[in-house]
Protein backbone atom coordinates (compact mmCIF):
# COMPACT_ATOMS: atom_id res chain seq x y z
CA UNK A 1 73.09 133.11 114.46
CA UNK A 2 76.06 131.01 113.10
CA UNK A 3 77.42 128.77 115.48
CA UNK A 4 80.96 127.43 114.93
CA UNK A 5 80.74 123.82 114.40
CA UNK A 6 83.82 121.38 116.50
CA UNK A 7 87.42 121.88 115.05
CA UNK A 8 87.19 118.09 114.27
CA UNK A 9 84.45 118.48 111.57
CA UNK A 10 87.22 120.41 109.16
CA UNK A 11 89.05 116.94 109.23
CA UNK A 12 86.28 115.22 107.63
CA UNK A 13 84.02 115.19 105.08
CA UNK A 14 80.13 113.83 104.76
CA UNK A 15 80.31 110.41 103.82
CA UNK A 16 80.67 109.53 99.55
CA UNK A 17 77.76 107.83 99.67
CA UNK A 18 75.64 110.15 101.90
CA UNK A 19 76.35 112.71 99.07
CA UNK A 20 75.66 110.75 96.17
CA UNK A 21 72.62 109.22 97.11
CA UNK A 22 70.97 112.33 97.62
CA UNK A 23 71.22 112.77 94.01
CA UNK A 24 70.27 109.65 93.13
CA UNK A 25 67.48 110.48 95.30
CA UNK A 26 67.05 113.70 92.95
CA UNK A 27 67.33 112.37 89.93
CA UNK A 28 64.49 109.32 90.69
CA UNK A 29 62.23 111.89 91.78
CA UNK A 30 62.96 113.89 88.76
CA UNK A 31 61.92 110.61 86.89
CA UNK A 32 64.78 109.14 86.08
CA UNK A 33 64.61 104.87 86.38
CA UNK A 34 68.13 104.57 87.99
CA UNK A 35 68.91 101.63 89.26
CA UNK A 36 71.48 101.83 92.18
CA UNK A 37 73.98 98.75 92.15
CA UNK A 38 76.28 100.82 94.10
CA UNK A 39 74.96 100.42 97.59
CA UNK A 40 76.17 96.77 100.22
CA UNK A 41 72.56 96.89 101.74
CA UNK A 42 71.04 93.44 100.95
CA UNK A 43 67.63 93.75 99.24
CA UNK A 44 66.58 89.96 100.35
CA UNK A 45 64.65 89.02 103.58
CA UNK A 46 66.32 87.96 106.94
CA UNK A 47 65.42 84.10 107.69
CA UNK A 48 61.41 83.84 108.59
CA UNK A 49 62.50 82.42 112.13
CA UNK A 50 64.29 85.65 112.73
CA UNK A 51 61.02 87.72 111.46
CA UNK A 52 58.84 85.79 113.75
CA UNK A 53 61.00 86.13 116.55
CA UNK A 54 61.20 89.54 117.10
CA UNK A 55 57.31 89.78 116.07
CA UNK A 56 56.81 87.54 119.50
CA UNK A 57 59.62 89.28 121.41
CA UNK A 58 57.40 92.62 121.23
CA UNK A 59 54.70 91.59 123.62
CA UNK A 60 56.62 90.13 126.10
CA UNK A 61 56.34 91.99 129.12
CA UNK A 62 59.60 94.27 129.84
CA UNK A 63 60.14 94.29 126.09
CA UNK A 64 60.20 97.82 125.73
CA UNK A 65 62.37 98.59 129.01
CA UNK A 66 65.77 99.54 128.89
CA UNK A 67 68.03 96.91 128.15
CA UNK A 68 71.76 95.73 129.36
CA UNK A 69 74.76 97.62 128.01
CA UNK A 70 75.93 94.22 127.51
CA UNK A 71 73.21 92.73 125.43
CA UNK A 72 71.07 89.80 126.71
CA UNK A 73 72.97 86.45 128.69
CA UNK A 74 71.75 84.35 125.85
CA UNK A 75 72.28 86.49 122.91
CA UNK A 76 76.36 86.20 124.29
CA UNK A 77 75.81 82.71 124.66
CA UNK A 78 74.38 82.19 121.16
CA UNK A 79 77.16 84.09 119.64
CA UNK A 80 79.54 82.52 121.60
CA UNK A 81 77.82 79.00 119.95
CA UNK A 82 77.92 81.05 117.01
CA UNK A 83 81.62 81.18 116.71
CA UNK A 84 82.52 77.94 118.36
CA UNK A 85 80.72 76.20 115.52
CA UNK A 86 81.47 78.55 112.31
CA UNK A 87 85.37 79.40 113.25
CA UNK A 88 86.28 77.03 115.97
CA UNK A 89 87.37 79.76 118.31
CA UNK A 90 86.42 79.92 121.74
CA UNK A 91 85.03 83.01 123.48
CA UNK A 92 83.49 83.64 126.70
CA UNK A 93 79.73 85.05 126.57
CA UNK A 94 80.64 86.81 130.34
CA UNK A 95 83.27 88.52 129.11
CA UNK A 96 84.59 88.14 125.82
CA UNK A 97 82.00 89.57 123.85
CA UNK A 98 79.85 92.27 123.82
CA UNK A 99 76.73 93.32 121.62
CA UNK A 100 76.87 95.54 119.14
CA UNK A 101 74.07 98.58 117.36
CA UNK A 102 75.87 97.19 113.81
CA UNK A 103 79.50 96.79 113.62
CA UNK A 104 79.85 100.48 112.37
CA UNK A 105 79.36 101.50 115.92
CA UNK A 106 82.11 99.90 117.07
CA UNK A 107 84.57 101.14 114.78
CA UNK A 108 83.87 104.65 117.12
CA UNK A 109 83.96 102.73 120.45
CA UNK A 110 87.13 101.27 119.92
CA UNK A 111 88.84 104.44 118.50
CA UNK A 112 87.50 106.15 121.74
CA UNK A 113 88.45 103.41 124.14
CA UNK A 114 92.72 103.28 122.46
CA UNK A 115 93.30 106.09 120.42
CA UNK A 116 94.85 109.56 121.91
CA UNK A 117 95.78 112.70 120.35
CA UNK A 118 99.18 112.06 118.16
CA UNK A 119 98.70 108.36 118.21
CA UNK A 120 99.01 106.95 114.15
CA UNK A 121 97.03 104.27 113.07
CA UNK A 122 97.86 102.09 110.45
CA UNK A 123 94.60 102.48 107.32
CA UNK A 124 94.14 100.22 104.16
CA UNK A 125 94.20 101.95 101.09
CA UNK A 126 91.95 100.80 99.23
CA UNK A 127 89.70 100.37 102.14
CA UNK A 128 86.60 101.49 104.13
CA UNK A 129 85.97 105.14 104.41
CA UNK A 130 84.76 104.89 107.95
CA UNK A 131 88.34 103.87 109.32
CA UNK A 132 89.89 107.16 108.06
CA UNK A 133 87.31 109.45 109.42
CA UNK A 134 86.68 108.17 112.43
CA UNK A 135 90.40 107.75 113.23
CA UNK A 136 90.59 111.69 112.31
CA UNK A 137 87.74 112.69 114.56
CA UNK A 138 89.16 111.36 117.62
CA UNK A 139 92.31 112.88 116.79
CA UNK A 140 94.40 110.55 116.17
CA UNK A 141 96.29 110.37 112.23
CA UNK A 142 95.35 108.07 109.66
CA UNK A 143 98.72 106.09 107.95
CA UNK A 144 98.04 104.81 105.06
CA UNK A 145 99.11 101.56 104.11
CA UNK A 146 99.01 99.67 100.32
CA UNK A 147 97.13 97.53 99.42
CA UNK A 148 97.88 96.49 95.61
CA UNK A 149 96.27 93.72 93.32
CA UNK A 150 99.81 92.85 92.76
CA UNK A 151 100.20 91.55 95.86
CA UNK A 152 96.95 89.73 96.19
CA UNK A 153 95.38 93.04 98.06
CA UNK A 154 97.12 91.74 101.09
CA UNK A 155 99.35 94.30 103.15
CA UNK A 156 103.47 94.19 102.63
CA UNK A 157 104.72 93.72 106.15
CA UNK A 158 108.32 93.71 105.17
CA UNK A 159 107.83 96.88 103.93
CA UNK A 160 105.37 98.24 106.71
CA UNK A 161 108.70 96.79 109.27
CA UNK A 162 110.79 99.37 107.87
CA UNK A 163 108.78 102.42 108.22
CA UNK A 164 108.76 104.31 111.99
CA UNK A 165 105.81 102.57 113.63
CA UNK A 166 106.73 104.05 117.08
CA UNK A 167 103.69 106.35 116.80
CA UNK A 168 101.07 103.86 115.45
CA UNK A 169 99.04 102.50 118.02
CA UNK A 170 96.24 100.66 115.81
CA UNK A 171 95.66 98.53 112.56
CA UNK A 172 92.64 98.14 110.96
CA UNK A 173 92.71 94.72 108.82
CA UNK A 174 89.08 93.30 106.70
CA UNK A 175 89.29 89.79 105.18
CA UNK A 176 87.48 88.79 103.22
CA UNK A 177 88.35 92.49 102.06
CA UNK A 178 85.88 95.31 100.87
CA UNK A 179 86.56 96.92 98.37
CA UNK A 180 88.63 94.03 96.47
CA UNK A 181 87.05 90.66 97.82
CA UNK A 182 90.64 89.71 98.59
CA UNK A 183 89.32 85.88 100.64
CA UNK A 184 92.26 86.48 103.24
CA UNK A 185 93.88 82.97 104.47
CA UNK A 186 94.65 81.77 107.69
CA UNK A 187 98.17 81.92 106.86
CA UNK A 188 97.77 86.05 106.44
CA UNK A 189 96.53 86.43 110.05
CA UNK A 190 99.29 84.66 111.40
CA UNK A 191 101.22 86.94 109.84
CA UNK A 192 99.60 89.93 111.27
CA UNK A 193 99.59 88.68 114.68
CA UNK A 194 102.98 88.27 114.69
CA UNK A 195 103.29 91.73 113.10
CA UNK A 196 101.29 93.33 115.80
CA UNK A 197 102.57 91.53 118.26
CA UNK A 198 106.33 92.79 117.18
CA UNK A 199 105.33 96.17 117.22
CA UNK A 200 102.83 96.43 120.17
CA UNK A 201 100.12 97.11 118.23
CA UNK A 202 96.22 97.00 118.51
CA UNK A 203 95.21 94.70 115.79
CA UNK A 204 91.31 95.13 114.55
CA UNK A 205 89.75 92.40 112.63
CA UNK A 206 86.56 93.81 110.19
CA UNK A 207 84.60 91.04 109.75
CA UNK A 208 81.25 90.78 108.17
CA UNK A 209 81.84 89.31 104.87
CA UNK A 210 82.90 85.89 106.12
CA UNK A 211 79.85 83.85 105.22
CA UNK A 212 79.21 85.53 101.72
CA UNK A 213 80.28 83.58 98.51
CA UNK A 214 82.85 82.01 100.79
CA UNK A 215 83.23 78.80 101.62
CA UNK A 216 86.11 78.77 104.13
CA UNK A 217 84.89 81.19 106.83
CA UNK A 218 87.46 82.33 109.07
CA UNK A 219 88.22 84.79 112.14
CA UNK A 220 91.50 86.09 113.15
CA UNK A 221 90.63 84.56 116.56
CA UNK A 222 91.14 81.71 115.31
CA UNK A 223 95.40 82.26 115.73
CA UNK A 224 96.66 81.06 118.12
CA UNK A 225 97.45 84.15 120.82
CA UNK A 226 95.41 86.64 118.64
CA UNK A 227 93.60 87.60 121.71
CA UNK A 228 96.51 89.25 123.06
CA UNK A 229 96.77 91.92 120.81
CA UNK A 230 93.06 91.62 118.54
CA UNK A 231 89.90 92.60 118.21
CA UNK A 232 87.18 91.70 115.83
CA UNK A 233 84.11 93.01 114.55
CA UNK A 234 81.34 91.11 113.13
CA UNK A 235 77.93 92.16 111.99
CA UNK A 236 74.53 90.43 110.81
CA UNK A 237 73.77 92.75 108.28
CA UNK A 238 75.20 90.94 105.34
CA UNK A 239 75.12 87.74 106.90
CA UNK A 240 71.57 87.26 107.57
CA UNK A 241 70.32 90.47 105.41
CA UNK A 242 69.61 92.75 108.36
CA UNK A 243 71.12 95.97 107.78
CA UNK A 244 68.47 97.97 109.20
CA UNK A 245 68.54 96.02 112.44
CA UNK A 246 71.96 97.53 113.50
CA UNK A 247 73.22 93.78 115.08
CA UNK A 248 76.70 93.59 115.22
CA UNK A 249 79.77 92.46 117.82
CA UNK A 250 83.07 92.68 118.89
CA UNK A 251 84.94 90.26 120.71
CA UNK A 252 88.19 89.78 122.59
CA UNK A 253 89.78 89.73 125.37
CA UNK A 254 87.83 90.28 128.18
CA UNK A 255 90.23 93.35 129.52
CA UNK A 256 89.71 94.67 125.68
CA UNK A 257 85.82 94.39 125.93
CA UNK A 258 85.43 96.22 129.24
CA UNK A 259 87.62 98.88 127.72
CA UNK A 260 84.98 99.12 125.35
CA UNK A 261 82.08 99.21 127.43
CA UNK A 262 83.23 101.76 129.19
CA UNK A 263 82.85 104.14 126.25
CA UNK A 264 79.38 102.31 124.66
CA UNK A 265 77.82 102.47 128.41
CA UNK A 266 78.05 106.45 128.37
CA UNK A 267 76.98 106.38 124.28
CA UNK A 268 73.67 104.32 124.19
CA UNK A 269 71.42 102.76 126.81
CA UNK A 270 71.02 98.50 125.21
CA UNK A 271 69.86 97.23 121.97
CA UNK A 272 66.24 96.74 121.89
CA UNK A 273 64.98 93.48 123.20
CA UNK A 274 63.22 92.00 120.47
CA UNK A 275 66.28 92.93 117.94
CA UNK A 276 67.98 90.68 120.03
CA UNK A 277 65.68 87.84 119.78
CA UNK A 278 65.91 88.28 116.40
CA UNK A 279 69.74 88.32 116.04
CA UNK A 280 69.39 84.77 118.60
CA UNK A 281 67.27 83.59 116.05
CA UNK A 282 69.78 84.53 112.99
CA UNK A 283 72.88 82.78 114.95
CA UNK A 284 70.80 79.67 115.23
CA UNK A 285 69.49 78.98 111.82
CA UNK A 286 70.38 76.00 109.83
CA UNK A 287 73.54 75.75 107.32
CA UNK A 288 70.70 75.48 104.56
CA UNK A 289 70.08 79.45 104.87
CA UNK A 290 74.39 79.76 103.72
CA UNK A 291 73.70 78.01 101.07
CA UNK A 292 70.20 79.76 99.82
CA UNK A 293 71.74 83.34 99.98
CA UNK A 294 74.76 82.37 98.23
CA UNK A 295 73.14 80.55 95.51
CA UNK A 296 71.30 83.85 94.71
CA UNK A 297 74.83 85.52 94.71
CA UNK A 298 76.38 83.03 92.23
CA UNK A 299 73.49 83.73 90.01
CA UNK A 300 73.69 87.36 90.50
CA UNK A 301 77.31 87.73 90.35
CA UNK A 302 77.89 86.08 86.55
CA UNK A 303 75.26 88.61 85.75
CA UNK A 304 77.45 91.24 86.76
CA UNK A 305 80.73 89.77 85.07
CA UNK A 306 78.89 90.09 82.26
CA UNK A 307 77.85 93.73 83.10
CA UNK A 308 81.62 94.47 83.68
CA UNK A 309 83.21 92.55 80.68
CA UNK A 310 80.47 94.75 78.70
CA UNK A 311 82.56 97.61 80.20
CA UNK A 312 85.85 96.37 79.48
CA UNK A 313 86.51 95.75 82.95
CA UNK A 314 88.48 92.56 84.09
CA UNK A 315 88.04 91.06 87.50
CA UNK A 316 88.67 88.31 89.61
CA UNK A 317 86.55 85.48 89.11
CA UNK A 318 87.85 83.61 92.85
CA UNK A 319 86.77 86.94 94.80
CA UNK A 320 84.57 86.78 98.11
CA UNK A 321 82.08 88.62 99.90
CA UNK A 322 79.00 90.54 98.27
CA UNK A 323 80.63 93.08 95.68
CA UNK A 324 82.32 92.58 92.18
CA UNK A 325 85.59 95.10 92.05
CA UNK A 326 86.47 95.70 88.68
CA UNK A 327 88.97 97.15 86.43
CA UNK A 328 88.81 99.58 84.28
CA UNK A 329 90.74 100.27 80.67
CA UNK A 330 94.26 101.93 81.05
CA UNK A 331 93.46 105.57 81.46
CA UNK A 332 90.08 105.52 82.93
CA UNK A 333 89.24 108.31 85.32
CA UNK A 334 86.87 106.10 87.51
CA UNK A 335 84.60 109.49 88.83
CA UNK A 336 83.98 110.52 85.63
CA UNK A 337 83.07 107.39 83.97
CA UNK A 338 80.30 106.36 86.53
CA UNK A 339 78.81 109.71 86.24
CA UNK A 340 78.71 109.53 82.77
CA UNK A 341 76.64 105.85 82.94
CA UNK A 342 74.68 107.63 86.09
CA UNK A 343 73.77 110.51 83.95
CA UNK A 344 73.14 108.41 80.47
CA UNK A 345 72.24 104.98 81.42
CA UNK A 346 70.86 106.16 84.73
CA UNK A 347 73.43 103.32 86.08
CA UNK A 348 74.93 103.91 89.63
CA UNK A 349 78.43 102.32 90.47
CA UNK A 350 80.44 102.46 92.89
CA UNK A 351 83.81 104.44 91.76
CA UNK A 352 86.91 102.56 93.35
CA UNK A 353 88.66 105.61 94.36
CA UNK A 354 86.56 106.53 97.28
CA UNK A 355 87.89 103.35 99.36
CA UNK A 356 91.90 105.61 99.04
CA UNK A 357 93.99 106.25 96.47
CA UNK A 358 94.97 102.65 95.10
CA UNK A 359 91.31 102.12 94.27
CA UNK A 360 91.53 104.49 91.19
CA UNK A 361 91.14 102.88 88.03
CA UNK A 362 88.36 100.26 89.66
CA UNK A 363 85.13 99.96 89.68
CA UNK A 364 82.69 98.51 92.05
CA UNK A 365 79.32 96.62 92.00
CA UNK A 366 77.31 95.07 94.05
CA UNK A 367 75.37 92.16 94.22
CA UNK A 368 72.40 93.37 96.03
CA UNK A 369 70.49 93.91 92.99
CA UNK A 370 67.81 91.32 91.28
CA UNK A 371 68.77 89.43 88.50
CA UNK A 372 65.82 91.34 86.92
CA UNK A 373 67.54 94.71 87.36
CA UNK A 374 71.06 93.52 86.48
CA UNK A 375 69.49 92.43 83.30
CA UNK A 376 68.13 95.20 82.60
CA UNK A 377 71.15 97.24 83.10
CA UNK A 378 72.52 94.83 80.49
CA UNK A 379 70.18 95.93 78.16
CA UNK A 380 70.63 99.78 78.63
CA UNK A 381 74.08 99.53 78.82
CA UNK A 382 74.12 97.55 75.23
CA UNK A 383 72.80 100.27 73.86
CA UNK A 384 75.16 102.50 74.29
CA UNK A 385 78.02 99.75 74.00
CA UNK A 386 79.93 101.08 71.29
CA UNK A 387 79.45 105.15 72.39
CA UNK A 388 81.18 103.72 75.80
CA UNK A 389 83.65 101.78 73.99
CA UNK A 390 84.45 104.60 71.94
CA UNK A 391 84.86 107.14 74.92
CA UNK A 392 87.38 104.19 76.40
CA UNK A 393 89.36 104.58 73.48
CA UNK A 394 89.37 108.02 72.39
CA UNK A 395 90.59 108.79 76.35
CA UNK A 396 92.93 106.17 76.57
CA UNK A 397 94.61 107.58 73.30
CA UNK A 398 94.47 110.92 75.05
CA UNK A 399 96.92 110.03 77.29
């Protein structure tokens, strides 16, 4: 019997990445060594403090009971710590924060909590799927707005001034940025503040890049009145390489939070104990574990400028977070060339054009891949050097 699926599924489709991995998936079990440099899930270990702690939080009696919608006292607290010592900003733990399965989450929660039917919201382009479809399944309508390399990847406000905003209701905002690695400055958040705070606007901060291959981590917090009109979301998964943990938070005002807890107490029932243990554990370790991970990354990333310049893609060598975005030659249908190193290199990037319209023509890779593997992506890829450089030109004189 065919049941009609929600109205709201037609204005969405499954997730790029969802799709292509499946045949990845197909074509590894098929035999094909592919190796995937297209995925942001980190491939190193979380801190061994963090291991041990939710490997003692387990037998603890109650460990297994339900826990608070609003995550433990002292796992607020330590985040609270957490962002009084990395960003200088000061948040209540009673209040002003609240516990997150992953960031991801979140992005639902607060589209359930402000958005109504009709409202706009204001969507990067490039930017992260997740914002767009999410936005669409509550209803609400997804405005796009530019982000450009021209302009540093940082949004035109003159520009968005002059367009009717009477409708939009929401702004999602990511520094440092995903796709691009744009760093973001406080000087930029200032200047979104203010714009939200011209327009009435919801402003939400995506946050969980601020501690990779950057050393000036900042929050939007930080601006003086943000609270009035900002959220953030931060996450642990790229932080503290626990993905699979789902340990993430938002914070704001405390009016802001409770609006959101009214929607995540009627969607879940607490994180488990000992993943909060563990996610006390990651907020506490030393400034020595910063400096480990991105060591690796430094290593890994000229790796993959070399991968891209073997591509003919240019880049930006002062980029943050955990991905290298890369351009392509003049011409270059992004889809199509990826698929082409999927199927003969049995190489997986990331095509730029899934992250909105301004992203075709880019590339992008990331850095949660061994030096072993990029290598030896190198190697296939030099193979077949010349055939690629050939295709580059023979399309680009296409055109």
């Amino acid at each position: 019997m065919n049941i009609q699926t929600a109205k709201r599924l037609e204005t969405v489709e499954e997730y790029y990445f969802s799709k292509k991995l499946r045949e990845v998936r197909e074509l590894v079990a098929s035999g094909k060594p592919v190796l995937n440099m297209a995925i942001g899930s980190p491939d190193l270990d979380p801190p061994k403090e963090v291991v041990e702690a939710i490997q003692n939080a387990v037998v603890v009696d109650g460990a297994h009971k339900y826990q608070s919608y609003q995550g433990l006292p002292e796992l607020r607290e330590a985040i609270s710590n957490f962002y009084n010592k990395k960003y200088k900003v000061s948040l209540s733990p009673k209040n002003e924060i609240l516990p997150l399965m992953g960031s991801k989450e979140g992005i639902m929660h607060i589209s359930l909590a402000y958005l109504n039917e009709g409202d706009e919201v204001l969507v990067p382009n490039p930017g992260y799927p997740t914002y767009t479809s999410v936005t669409k399944l509550v209803g609400a309508t997804p405005v796009f707005y530019d982000l450009v390399e021209s302009n540093g990847w940082e949004p035109d406000f003159d520009g968005l001034a002059k367009r009717d905003l009477s409708k939009v209701k929401m702004m999602w905002v990511n520094y440092p940025n995903m796709p691009t690695g744009a760093s973001g400055s406080i000087e930029l958040f200032e200047r979104m503040v203010g714009f939200a705070k011209k327009h009435n606007i919801l402003l939400v901060h995506d946050n969980p890049y601020s501690f990779v291959l950057n050393e000036n981590p900042l929050s939007i917090l930080s601006v003086e009145g943000a609270k009035e009109v900002t959220l953030e979301l931060n996450s642990l998964s790229k932080t503290f390489n626990m993905a699979g943990w789902r340990a993430g938070m938002v914070s704001g005002s405390a009016d802001k939070i409770e609006a959101i807890l009214k929607v995540k107490s009627n969607m879940d029932s607490g994180m488990f104990q000992g993943i909060q243990k563990g996610a006390i554990a990651a907020l506490n370790v030393s400034d020595s574990w910063y400096e480990k991970m991105n060591t690796i990354y430094k290593e890994r990333r000229v790796l993959i400028w070399e991968l891209a310049e073997l591509l003919g893609c240019s880049y930006d060598p002062t980029s943050k977070g955990m991905f290298v975005w890369a351009k392509l030659p003049e011409g270059i249908d992004a889809v199509s060339f990826i698929d082409e190193i999927l199927y003969n290199n049995d190489v997986f990037i990331s095509p730029g054009n899934i992250f909105g319209s301004n992203g075709e023509g880019y590339i992008r890779f990331s850095l949660c891949v061994t030096k072993e593997n990029i290598k030896e992506a190198i190697g296939r890829l030099e193979k077949t050097s010349l055939q690629i450089e050939n295709n580059i030109t023979s399309k680009t004189e296409a055109r």
